[in-house]
Each structure stands twice: as structure tokens, then as C-alpha cells.
Protein backbone atom coordinates (compact mmCIF):
# COMPACT_ATOMS: atom_id res chain seq x y z
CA UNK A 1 96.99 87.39 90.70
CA UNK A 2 96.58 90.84 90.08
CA UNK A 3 98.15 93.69 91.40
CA UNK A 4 96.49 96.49 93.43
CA UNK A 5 96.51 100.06 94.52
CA UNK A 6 96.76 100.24 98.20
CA UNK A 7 95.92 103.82 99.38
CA UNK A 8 97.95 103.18 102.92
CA UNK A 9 100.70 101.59 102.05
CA UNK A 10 102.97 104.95 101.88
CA UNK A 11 102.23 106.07 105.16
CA UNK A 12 103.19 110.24 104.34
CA UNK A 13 101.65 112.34 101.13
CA UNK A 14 105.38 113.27 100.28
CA UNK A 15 108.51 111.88 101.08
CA UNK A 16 111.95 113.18 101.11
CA UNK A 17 115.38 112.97 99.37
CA UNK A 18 116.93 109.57 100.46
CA UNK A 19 114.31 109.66 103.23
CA UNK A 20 113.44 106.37 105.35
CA UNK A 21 109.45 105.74 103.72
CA UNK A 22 107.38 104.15 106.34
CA UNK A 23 105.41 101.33 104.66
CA UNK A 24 101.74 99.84 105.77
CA UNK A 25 101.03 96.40 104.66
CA UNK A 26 97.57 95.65 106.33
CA UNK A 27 95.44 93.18 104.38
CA UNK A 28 93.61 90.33 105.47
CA UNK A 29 92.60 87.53 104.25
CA UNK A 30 87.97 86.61 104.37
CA UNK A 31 89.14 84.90 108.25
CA UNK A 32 90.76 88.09 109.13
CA UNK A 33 94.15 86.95 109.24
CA UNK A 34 97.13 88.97 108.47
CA UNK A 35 98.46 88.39 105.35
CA UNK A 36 102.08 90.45 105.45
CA UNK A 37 102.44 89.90 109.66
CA UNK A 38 106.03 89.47 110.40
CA UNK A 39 107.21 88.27 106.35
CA UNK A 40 109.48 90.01 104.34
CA UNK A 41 108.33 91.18 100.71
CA UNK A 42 110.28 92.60 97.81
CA UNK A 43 110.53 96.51 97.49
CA UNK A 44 110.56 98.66 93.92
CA UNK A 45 110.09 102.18 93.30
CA UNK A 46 109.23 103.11 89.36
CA UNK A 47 109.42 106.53 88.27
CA UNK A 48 106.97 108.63 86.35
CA UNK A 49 110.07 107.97 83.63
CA UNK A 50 109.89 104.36 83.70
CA UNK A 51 113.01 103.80 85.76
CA UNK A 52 112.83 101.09 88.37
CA UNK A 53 114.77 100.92 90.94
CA UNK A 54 115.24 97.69 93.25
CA UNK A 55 115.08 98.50 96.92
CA UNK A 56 115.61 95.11 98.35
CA UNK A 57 113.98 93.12 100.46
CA UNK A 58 111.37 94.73 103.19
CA UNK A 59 110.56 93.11 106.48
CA UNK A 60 107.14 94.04 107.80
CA UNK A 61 106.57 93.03 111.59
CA UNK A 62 103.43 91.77 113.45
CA UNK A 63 101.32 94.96 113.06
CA UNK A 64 102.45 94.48 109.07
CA UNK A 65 104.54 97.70 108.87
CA UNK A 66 107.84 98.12 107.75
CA UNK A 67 110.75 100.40 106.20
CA UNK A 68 112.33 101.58 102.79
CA UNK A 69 115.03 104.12 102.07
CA UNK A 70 114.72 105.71 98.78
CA UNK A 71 118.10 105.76 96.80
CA UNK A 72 119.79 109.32 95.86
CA UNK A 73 118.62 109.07 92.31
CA UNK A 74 115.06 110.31 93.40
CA UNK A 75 115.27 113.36 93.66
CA UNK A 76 112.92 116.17 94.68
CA UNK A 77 110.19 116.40 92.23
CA UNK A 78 110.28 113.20 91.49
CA UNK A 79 106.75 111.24 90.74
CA UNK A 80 107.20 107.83 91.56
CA UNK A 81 105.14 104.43 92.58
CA UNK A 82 107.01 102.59 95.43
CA UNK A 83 105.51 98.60 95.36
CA UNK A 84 106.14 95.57 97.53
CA UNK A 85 105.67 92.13 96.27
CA UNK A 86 105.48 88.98 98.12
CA UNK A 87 105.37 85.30 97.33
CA UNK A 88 101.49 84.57 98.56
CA UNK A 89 100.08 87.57 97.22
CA UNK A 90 99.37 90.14 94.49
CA UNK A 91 102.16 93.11 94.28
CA UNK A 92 101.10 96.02 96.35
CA UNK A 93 101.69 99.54 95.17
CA UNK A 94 101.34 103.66 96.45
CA UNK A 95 102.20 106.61 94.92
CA UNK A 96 103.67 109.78 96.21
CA UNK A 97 105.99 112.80 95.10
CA UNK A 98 109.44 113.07 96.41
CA UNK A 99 110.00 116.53 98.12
């Protein structure tokens, strides 16, 4: 499986300094079900620099939204790519600009 961009999944343009990063998981599979709807996937954040950082495991609830909190090393200025991976389907991803 491939991976994919998913426009939504950082729910703000910027995010802060250690800020809490709300995350949107909607997807669906050709039935409509919900694919991420109360699971737990696996968070990352890579940098513009190529520095990954593990953020841990991410538990999105019924309406397939859920939580990270970016580490101090991202600071403001910071390009960076936060993605969620889970076992049943292809690693999502976002983009944004730490402020």
C-alpha cells in the first residue's frame, strides 16, 4: 500500500512550540465505513531536515479524530510532515510550519 497526502489530517495551518496538534483521520472505505473509528495508529513527525521523530502511539475515537504533542525539538520555523500509520491501511501524512 501506498502512502497518501491527506489535506485534513492537521486540523490548523500552523501549529505551535510543543503544542497539542489536533489530528483528523476520516477515510472510508467504497461501503462507507470508517476506517480509523475508535483504533489507535502510530504517530511521526519528519522535518524538512530529515529528522524523524517518534510520537507514539495516537488513539483516534468514533468521529476518527485524535491528539499529538509535538516534542521541544520543533521549534518555531520549523517545516515538518506529521504522519500516522496504522496496521490496515496506507500511512497518512499533512504538512504544516511550526510557529
Amino acid at each position: 500500500m501506498r502512502d497518501r497526502r491527506s489535506p485534513r489530517l492537521i486540523r490548523a495551518n500552523g501549529v505551535g512550540e510543543r503544542a497539542t496538534v489536533s489530528l483528523d483521520a476520516t477515510a472510508s472505505d467504497p461501503a462507507g465505513t470508517p476506517l480509523h473509528a475508535n483504533t489507535t495508529g502510530h504517530g511521526y513527525a519528519f522535518t524538512a531536515g530529515g529528522r524523524v521523530t517518534d510520537l507514539g502511539p495516537v488513539s483516534f475515537g468514533q468521529a476518527q479524530q485524535g491528539s499529538v504533542t509535538l516534542p521541544e525539538e520543533i521549534r518555531a520555523g520549523t517545516k515538518l510532515k506529521i504522519a500516522v500509520v496504522f496496521d490496515d491501511t496506507p500511512l497518512m501524512w499533512d504538512s504544516a510550519t511550526a510557529r
